[in-house]
Protein backbone atom coordinates (compact mmCIF):
# COMPACT_ATOMS: atom_id res chain seq x y z
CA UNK A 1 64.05 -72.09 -267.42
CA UNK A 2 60.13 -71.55 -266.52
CA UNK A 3 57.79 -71.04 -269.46
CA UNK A 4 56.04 -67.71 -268.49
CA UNK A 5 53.09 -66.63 -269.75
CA UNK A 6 53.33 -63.23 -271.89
CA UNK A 7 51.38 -60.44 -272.81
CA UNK A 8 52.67 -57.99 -275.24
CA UNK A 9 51.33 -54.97 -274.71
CA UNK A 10 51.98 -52.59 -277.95
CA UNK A 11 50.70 -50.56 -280.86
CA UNK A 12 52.89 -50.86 -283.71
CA UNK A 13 52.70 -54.48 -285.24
CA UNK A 14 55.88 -55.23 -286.46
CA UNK A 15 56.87 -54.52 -282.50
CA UNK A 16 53.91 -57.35 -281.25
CA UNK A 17 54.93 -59.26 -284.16
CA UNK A 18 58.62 -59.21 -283.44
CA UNK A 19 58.54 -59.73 -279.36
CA UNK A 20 56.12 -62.46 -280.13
CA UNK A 21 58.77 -64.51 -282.30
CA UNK A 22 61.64 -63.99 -279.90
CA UNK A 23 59.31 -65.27 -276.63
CA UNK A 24 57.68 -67.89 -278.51
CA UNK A 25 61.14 -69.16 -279.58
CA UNK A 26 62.38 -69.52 -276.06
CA UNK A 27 59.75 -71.46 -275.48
CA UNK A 28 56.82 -69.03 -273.75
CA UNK A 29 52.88 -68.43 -274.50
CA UNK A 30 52.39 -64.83 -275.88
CA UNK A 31 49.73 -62.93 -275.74
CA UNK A 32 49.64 -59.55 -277.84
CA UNK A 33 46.87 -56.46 -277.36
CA UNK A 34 47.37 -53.17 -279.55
CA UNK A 35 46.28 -50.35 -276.82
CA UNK A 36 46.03 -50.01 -272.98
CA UNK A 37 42.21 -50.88 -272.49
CA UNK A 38 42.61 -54.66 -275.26
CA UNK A 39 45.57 -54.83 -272.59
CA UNK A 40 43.91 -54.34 -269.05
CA UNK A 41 41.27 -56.62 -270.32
CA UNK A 42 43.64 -59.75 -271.43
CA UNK A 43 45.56 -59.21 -268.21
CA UNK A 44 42.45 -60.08 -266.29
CA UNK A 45 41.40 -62.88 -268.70
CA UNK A 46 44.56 -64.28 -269.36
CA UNK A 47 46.83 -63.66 -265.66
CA UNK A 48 50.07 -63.18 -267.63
CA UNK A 49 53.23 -64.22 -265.24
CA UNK A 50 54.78 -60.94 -267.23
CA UNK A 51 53.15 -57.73 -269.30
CA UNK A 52 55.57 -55.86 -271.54
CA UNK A 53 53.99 -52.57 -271.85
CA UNK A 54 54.37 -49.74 -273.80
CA UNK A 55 53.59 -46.29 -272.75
CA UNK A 56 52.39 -44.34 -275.65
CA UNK A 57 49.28 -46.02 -276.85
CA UNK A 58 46.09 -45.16 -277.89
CA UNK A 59 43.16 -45.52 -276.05
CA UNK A 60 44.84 -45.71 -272.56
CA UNK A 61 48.66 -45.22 -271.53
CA UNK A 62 50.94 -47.35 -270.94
CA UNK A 63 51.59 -45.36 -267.30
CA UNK A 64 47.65 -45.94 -266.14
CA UNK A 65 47.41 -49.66 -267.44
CA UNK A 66 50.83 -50.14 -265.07
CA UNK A 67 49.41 -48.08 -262.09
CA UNK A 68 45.75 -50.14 -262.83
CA UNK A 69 47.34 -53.53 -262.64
CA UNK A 70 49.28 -52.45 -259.14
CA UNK A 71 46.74 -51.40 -257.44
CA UNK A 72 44.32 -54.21 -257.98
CA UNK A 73 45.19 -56.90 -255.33
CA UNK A 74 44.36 -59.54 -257.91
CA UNK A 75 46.39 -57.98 -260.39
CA UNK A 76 49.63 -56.74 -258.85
CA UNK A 77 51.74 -59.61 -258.65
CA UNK A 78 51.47 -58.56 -262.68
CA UNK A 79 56.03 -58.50 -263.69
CA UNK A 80 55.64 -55.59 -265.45
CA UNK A 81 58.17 -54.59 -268.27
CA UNK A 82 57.94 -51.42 -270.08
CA UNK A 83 59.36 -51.23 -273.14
CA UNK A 84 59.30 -47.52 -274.52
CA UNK A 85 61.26 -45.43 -276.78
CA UNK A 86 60.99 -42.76 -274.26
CA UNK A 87 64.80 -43.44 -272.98
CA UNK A 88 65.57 -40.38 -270.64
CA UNK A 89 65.94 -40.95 -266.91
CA UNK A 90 63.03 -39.14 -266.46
CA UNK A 91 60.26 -41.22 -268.53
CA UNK A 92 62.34 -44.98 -266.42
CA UNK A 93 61.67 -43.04 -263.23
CA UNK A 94 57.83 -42.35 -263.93
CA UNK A 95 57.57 -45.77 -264.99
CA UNK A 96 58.71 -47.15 -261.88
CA UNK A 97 56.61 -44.81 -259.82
CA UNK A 98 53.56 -46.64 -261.79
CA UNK A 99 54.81 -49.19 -260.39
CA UNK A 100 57.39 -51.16 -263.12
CA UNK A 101 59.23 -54.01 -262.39
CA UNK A 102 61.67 -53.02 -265.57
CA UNK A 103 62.30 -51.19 -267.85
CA UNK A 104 63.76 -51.08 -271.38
CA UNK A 105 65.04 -48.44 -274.23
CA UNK A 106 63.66 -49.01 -278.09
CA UNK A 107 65.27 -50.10 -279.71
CA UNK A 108 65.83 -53.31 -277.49
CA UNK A 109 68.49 -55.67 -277.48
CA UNK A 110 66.43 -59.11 -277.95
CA UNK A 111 69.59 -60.81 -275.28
CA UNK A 112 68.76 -58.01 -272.99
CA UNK A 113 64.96 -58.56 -273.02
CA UNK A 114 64.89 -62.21 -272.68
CA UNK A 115 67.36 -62.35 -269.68
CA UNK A 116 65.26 -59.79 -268.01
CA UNK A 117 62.49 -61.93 -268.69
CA UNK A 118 63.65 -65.24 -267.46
CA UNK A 119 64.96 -63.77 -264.44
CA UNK A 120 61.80 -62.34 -263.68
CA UNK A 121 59.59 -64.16 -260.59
């Protein structure tokens, strides 16, 4: 398996917090930011292999960070995950319009997330 570099894009603590120990146990560098804009900005200073993003944050949306990131050519080779509690079919399909590589139901199954992750380019 590839160490990937990870930012965890999120703004409730315990859920940084809590990704960050399961990814840093398999053996990957995390990242964490606590609204879109700390987010957009690490993704450009950091060029994370993988962002898991939520989409209600303050400050900017998890939706706009995801459509920023794909359409800026440096940028959109970006894996994005979301990771939402916003489970209907609806809320997956507008994330993947914006332009998600995944996407995930709160609460998450930590199996689940990492074998999404490390089969992720």
């Amino acid at each position: 398996m590839k160490q990937k570099k990870i930012l965890v894009a999120d703004d409730n603590e315990h859920i940084r917090d809590t990704l960050t120990a399961i990814l840093e146990d398999d053996g990957h560098t995390v990242w964490s930011a606590k609204n879109g804009s700390e987010a957009l900005r690490k993704v450009r200073e950091f060029s994370p292999d993988i962002l898991i993003l939520d989409i209600v944050m303050p400050e900017l949306g998890g939706y706009d960070v995801c459509r920023t990131i794909k359409n800026d050519p440096q940028l959109n080779k970006t894996f994005i995950l979301m990771l939402s509690a916003k489970g209907q079919v609806n809320e997956q399909e507008l994330g993947k319009e914006a332009g998600a590589d995944e996407y995930i139901v709160k609460p998450f199954n930590p199996i689940e997330l990492l074998a999404r992750i490390n089969k992720s380019p």
